[in-house]
C-alpha atoms as a PDB file:
ATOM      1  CA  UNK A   1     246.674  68.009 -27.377  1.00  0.00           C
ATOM      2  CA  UNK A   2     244.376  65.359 -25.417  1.00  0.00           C
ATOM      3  CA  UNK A   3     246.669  62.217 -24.612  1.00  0.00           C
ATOM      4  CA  UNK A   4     245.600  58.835 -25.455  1.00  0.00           C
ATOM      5  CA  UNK A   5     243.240  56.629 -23.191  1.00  0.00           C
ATOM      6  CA  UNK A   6     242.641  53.211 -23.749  1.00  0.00           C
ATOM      7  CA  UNK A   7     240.361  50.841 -21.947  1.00  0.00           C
ATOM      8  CA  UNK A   8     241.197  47.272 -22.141  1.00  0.00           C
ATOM      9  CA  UNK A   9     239.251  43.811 -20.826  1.00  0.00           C
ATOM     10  CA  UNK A  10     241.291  41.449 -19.038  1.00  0.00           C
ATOM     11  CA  UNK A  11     241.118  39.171 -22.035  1.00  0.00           C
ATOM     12  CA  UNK A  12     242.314  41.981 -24.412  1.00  0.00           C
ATOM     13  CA  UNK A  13     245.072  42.860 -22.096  1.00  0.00           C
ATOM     14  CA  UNK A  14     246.482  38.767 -22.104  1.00  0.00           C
ATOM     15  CA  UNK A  15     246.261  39.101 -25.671  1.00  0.00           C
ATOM     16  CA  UNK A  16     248.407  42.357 -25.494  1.00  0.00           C
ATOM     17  CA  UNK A  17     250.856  40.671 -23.143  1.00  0.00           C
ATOM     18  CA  UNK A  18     251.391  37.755 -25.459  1.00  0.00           C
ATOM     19  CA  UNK A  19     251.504  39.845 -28.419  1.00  0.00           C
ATOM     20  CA  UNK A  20     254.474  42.080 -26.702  1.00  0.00           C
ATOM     21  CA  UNK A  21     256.302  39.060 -26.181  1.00  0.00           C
ATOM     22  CA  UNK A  22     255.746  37.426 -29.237  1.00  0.00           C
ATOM     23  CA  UNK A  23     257.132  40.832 -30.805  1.00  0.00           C
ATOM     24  CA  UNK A  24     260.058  41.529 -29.001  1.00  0.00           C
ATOM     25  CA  UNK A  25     261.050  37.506 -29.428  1.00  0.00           C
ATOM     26  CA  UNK A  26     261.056  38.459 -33.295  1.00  0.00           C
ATOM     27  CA  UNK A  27     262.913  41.800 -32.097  1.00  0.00           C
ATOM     28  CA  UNK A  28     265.930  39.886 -30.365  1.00  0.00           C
ATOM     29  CA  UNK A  29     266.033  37.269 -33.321  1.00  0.00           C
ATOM     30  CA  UNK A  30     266.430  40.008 -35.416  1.00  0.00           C
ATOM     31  CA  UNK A  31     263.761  39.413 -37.658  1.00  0.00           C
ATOM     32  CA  UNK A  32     261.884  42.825 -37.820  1.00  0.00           C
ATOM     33  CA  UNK A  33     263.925  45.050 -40.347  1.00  0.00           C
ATOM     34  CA  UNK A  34     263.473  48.988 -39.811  1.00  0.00           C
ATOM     35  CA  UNK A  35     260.510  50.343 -41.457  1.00  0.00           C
ATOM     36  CA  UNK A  36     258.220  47.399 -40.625  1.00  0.00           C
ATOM     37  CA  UNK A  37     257.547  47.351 -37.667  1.00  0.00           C
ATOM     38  CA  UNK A  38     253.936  47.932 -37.716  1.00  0.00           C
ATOM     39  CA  UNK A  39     253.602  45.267 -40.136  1.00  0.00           C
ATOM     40  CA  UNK A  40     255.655  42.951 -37.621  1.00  0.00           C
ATOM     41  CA  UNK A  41     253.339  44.176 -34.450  1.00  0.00           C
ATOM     42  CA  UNK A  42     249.687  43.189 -36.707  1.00  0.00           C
ATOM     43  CA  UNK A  43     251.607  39.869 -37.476  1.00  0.00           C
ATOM     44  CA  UNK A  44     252.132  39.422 -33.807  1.00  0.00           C
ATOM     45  CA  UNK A  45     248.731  40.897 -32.588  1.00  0.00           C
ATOM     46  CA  UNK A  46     247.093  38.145 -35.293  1.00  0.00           C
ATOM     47  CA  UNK A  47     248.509  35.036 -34.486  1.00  0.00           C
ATOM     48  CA  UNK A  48     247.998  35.617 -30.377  1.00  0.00           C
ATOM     49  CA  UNK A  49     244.598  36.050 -31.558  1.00  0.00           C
ATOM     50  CA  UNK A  50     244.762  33.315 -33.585  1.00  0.00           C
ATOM     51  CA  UNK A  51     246.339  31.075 -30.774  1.00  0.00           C
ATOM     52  CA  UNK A  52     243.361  32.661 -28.374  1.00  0.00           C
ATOM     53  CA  UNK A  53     240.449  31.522 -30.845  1.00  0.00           C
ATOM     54  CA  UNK A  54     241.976  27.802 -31.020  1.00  0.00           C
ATOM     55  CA  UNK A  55     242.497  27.705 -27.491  1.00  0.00           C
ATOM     56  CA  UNK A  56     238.881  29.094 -26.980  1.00  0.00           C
ATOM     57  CA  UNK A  57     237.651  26.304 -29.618  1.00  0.00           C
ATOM     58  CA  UNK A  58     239.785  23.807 -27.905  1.00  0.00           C
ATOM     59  CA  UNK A  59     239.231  24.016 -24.332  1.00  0.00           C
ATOM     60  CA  UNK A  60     235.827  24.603 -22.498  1.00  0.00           C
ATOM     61  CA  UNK A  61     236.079  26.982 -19.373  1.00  0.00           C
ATOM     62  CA  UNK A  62     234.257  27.165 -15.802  1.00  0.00           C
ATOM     63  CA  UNK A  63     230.890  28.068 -16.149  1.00  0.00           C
ATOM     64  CA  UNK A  64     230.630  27.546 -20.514  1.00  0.00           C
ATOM     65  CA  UNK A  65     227.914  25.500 -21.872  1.00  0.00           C
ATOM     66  CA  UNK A  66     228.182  23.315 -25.125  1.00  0.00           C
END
């Protein structure tokens, strides 16, 4: 069996960072019951995205245009 291989951007790896933290904050608190934790990594994985978008809509980087 082939192993996984996965090629990420440096913005898709920050994402994954803040999403790993974000998920094992809800880990220590005790908030992800057994069984969901899939559903507990997509709710972490969407709201670092969501954070990224309205950072991205909030601040304008080096070398962006309006």
């Amino acid at each position: 069996m082939a192993k996984p291989y996965v090629t990420l951007k440096p913005t898709e790896m920050s994402i994954l960072n803040a999403a790993a933290t974000v998920y094992a904050g809800y880990v220590v608190a005790g908030r992800v019951p057994e069984g969901q934790e899939k559903e507990w990594l997509a709710r972490s994985l969407k709201e670092c995205i969501s954070l990224a978008q309205a950072t991205d809509d909030a601040v304008m980087a080096d070398g962006e245009f309006d």
